[in-house]
PDB file of N, CA and C in Angstrom:
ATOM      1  N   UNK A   1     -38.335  23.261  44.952  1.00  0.00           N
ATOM      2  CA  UNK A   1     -38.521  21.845  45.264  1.00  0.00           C
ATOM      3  C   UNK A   1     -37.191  21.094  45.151  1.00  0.00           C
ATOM      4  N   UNK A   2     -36.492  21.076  43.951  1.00  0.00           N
ATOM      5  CA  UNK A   2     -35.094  20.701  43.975  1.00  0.00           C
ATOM      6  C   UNK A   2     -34.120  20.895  44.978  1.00  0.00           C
ATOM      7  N   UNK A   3     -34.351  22.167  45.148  1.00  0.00           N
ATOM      8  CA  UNK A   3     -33.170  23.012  45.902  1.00  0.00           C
ATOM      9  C   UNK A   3     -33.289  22.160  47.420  1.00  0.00           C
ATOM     10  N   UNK A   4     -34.625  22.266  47.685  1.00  0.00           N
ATOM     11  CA  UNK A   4     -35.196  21.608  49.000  1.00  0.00           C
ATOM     12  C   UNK A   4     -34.518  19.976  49.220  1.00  0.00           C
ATOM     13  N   UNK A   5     -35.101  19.168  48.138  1.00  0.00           N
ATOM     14  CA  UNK A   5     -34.425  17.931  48.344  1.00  0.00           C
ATOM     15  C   UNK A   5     -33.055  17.914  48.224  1.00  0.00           C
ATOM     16  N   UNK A   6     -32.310  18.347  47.357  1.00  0.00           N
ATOM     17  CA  UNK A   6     -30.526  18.456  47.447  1.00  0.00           C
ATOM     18  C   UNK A   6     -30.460  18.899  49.232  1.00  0.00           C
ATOM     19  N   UNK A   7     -30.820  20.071  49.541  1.00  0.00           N
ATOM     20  CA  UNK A   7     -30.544  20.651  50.589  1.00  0.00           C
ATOM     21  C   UNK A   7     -31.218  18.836  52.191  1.00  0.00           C
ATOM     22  N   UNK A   8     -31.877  18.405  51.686  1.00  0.00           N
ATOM     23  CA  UNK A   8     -32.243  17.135  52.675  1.00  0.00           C
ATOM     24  C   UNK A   8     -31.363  16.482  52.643  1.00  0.00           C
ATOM     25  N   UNK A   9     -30.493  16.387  51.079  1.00  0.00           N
ATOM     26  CA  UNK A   9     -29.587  15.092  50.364  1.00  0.00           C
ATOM     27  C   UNK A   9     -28.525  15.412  51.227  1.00  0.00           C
ATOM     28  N   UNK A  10     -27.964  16.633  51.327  1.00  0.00           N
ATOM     29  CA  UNK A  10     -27.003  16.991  52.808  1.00  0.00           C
ATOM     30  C   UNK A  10     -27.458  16.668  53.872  1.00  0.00           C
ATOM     31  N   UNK A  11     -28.337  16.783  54.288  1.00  0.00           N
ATOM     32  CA  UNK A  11     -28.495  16.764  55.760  1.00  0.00           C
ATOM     33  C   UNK A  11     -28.223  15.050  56.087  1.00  0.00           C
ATOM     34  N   UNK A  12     -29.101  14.678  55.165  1.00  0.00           N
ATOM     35  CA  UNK A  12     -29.144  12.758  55.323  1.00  0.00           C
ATOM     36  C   UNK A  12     -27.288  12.048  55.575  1.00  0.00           C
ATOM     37  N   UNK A  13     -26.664  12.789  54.292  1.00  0.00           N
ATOM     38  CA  UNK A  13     -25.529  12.495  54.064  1.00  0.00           C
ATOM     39  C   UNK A  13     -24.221  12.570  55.086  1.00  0.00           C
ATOM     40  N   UNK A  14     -24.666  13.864  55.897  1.00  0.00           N
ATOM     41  CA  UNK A  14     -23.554  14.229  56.754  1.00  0.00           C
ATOM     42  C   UNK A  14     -24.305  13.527  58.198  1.00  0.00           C
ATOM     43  N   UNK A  15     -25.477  12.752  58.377  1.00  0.00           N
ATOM     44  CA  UNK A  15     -25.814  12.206  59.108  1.00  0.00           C
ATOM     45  C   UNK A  15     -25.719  10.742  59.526  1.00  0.00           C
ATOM     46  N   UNK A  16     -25.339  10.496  57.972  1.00  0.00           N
ATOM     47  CA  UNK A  16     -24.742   9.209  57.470  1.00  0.00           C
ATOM     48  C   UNK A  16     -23.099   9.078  57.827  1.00  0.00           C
ATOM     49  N   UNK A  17     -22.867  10.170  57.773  1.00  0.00           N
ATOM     50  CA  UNK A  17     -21.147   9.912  58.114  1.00  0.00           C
ATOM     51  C   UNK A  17     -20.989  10.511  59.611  1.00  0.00           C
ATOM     52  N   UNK A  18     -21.699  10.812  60.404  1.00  0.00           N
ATOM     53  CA  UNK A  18     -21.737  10.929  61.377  1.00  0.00           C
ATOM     54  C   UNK A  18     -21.924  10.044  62.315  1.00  0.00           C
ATOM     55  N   UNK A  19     -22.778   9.169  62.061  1.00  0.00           N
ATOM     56  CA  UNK A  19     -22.932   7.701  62.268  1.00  0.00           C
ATOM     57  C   UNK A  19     -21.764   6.528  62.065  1.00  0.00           C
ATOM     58  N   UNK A  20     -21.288   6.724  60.497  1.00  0.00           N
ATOM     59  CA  UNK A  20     -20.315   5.696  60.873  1.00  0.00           C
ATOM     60  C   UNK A  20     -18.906   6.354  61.706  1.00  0.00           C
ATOM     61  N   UNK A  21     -18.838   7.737  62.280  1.00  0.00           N
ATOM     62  CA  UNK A  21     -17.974   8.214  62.799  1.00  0.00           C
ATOM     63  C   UNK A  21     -17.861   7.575  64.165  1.00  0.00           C
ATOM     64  N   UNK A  22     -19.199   7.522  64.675  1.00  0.00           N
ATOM     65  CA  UNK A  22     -20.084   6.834  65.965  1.00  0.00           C
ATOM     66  C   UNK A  22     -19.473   5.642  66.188  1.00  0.00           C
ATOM     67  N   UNK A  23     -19.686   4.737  65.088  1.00  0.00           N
ATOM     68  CA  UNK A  23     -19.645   3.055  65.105  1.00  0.00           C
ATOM     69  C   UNK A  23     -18.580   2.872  65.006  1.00  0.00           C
ATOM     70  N   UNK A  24     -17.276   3.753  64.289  1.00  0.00           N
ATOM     71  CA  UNK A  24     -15.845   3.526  64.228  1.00  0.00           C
ATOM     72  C   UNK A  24     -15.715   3.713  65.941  1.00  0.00           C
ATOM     73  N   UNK A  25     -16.408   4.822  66.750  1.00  0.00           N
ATOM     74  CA  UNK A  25     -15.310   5.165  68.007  1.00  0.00           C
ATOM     75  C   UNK A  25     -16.260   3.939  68.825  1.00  0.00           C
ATOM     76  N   UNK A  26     -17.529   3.366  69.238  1.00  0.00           N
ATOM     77  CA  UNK A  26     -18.235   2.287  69.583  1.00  0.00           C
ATOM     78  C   UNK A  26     -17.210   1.269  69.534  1.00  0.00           C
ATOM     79  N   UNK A  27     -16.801   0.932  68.023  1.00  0.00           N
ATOM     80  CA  UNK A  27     -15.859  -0.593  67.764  1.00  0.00           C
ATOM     81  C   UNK A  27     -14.396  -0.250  68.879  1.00  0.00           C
ATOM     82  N   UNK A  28     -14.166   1.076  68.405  1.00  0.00           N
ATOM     83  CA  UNK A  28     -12.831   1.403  68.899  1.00  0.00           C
ATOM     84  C   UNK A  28     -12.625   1.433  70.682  1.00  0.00           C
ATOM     85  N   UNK A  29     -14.013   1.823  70.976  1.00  0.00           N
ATOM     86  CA  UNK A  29     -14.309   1.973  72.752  1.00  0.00           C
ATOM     87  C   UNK A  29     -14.179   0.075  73.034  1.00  0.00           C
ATOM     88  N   UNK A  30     -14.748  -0.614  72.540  1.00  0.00           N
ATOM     89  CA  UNK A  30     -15.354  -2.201  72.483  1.00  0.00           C
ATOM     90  C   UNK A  30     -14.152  -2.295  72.753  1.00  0.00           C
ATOM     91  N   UNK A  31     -13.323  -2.457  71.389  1.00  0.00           N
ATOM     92  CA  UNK A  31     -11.989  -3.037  71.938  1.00  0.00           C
ATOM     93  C   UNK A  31     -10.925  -2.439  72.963  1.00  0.00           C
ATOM     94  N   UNK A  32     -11.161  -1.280  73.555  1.00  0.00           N
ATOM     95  CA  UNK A  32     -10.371  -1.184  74.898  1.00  0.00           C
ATOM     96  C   UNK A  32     -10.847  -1.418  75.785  1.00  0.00           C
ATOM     97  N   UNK A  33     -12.085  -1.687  75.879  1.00  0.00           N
ATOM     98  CA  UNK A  33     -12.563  -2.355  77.031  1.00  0.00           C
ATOM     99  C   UNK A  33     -12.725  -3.574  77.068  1.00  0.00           C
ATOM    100  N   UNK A  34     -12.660  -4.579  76.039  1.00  0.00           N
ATOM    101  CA  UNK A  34     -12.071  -5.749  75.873  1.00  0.00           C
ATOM    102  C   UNK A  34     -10.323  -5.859  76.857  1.00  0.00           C
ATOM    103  N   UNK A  35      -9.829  -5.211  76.558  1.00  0.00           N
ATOM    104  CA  UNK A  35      -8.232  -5.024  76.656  1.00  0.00           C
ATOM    105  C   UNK A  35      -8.217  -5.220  78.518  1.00  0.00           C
ATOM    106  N   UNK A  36      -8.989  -4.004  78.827  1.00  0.00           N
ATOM    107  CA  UNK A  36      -8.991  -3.658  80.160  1.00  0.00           C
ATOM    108  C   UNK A  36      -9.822  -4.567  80.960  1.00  0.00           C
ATOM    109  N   UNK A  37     -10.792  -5.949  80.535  1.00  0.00           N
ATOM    110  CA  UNK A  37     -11.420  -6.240  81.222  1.00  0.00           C
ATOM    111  C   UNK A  37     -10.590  -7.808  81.221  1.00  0.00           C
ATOM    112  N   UNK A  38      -9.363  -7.895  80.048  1.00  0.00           N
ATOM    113  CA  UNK A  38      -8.742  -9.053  80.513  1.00  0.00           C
ATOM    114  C   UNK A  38      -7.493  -8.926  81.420  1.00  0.00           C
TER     115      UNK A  38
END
């Protein structure tokens, strides 16, 4: 049962930083297309 939830506590976690990996390149896409659309 432990082993199980630790083993979720990864999955959640690296899904979590996968996401803000997302929203860093999103912000980062935003602002070049800001750039390119002035």
């Amino acid at each position: 049962m432990l082993f199980f939830y630790q083993k979720n506590n990864n999955v959640i976690s690296s899904l979590n930083i996968i996401i803000k990996i997302i929203k860093k390149k999103i912000k980062k896409g935003l602002r070049i297309s800001k750039y390119l659309i002035e």
